[in-house]
Protein backbone atom coordinates (compact mmCIF):
# COMPACT_ATOMS: atom_id res chain seq x y z
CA UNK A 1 -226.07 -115.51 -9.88
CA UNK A 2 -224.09 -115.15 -12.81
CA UNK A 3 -222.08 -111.84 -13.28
CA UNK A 4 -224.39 -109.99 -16.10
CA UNK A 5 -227.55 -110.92 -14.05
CA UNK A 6 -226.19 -108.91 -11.00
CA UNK A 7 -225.16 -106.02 -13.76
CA UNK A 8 -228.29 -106.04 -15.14
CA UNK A 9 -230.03 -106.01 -11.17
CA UNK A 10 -227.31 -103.32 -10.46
CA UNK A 11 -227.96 -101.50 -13.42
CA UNK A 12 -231.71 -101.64 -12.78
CA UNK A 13 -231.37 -100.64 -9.52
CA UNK A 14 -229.45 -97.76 -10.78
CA UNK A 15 -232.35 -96.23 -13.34
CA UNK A 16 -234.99 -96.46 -10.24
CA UNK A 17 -232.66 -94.26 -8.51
CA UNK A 18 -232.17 -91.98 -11.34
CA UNK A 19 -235.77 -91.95 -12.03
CA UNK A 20 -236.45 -90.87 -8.53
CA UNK A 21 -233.74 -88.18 -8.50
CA UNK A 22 -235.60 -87.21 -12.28
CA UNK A 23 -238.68 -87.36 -10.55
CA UNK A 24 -237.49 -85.37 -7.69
CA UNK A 25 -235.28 -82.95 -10.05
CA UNK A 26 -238.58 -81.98 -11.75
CA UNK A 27 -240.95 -81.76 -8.95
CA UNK A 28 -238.37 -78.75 -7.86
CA UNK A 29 -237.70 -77.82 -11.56
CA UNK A 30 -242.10 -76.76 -11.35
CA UNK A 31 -241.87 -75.21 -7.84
CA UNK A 32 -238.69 -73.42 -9.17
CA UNK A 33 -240.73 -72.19 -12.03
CA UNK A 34 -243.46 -71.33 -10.11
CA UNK A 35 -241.52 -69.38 -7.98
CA UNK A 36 -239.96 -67.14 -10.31
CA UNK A 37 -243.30 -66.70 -11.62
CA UNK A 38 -244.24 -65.39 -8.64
CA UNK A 39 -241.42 -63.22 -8.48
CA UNK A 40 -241.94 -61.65 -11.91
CA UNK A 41 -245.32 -60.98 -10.92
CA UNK A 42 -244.11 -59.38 -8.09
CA UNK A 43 -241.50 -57.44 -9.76
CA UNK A 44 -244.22 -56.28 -12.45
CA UNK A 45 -246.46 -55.33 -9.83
CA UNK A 46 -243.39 -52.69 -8.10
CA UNK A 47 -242.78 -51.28 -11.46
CA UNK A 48 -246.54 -50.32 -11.84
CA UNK A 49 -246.55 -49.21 -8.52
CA UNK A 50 -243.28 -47.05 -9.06
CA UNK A 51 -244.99 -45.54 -11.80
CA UNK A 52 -247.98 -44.78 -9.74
CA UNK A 53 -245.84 -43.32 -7.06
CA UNK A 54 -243.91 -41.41 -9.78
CA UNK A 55 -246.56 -39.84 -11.37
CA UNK A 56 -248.21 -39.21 -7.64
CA UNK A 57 -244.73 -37.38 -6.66
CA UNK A 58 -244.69 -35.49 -9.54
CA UNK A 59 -248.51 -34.22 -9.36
CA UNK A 60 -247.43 -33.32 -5.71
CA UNK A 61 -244.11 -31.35 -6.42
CA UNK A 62 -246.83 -29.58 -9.22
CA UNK A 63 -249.20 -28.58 -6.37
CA UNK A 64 -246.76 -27.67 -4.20
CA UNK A 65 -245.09 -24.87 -6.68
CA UNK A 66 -248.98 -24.10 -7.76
CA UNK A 67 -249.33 -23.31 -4.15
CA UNK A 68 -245.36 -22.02 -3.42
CA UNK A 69 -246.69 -19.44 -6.12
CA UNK A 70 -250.25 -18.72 -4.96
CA UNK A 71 -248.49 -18.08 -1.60
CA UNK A 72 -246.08 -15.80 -3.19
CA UNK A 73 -248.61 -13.52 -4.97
CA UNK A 74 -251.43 -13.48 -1.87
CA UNK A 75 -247.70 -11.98 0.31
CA UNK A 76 -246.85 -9.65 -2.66
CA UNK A 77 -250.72 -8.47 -2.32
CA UNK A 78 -250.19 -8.11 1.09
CA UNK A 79 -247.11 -6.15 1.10
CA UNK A 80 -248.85 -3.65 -1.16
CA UNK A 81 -251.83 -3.14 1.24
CA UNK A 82 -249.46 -2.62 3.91
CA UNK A 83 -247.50 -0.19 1.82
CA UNK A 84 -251.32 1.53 1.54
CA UNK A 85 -252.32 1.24 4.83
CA UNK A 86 -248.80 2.75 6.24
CA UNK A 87 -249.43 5.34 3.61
CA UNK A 88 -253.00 6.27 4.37
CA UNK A 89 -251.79 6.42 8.08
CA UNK A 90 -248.83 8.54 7.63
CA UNK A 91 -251.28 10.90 5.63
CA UNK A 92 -253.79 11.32 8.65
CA UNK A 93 -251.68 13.60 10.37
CA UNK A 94 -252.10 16.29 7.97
CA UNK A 95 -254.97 18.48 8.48
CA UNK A 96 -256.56 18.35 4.33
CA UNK A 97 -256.08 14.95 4.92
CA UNK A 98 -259.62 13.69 6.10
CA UNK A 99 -261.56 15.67 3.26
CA UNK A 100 -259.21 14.19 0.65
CA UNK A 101 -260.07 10.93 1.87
CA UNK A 102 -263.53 11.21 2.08
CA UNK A 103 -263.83 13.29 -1.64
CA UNK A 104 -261.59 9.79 -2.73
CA UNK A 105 -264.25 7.55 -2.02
CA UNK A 106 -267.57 9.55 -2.30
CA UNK A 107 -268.03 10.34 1.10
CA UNK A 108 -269.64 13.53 1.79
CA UNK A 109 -269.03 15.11 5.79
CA UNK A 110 -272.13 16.86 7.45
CA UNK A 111 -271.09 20.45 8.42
CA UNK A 112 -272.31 19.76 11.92
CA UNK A 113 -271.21 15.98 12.14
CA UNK A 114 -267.54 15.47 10.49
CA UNK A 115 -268.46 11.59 11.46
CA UNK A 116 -271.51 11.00 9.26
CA UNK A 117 -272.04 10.24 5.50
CA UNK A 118 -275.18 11.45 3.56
CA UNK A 119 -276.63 7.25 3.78
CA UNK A 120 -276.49 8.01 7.57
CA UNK A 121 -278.63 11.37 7.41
């Protein structure tokens, strides 16, 4: 064969092989775009999902000081009625005590029965 021929078989032979590795290069060019794709997807949907946990956190941290606070107040109540009931106690001992008490909230005593009210007559 004469010396171009076997360029031009050589030269030939060379494209197929290019046109394979082009054929090859873009087959993984696609799955390589698919891919990241993918990936952006998936990055999207951990951004959205972030934000949902965000705004999840933050409506818990709320609830918790809503309820930090509640607690707060319902021990502050019960300090005071403590306070009271130590009070009312410490008062018992003294003799005036039980008619004070009983004038303070209505309750009338029977002059035979210091234990009854006037419903219980």
């Amino acid at each position: 064969m004469s010396t171009l021929k076997k360029k031009l078989i050589k030269t030939e032979n060379e494209l197929k092989r290019q046109k394979e590795t082009s054929s090859s290069l873009d087959a993984k060019l696609s799955t390589a775009n698919a891919t990241l794709q993918e990936n952006f997807e998936y990055i999207e949907n951990i951004e959205e999902s972030d934000g949902k946990l965000r705004y999840a956190d933050n409506h818990l941290q709320n609830n918790v000081t809503s309820l930090t606070r509640s607690y707060t107040l319902a021990m502050n109540k019960a300090n005071i009625l403590q306070q009271q009931v130590n009070y009312v106690l410490s008062e018992a001992s003294d003799p005036g005590f039980l008619e004070k008490f009983t004038i303070s909230f209505g309750i009338q005593l029977d002059d035979n029965d210091n234990n009854t009210t006037n419903n219980e007559e």
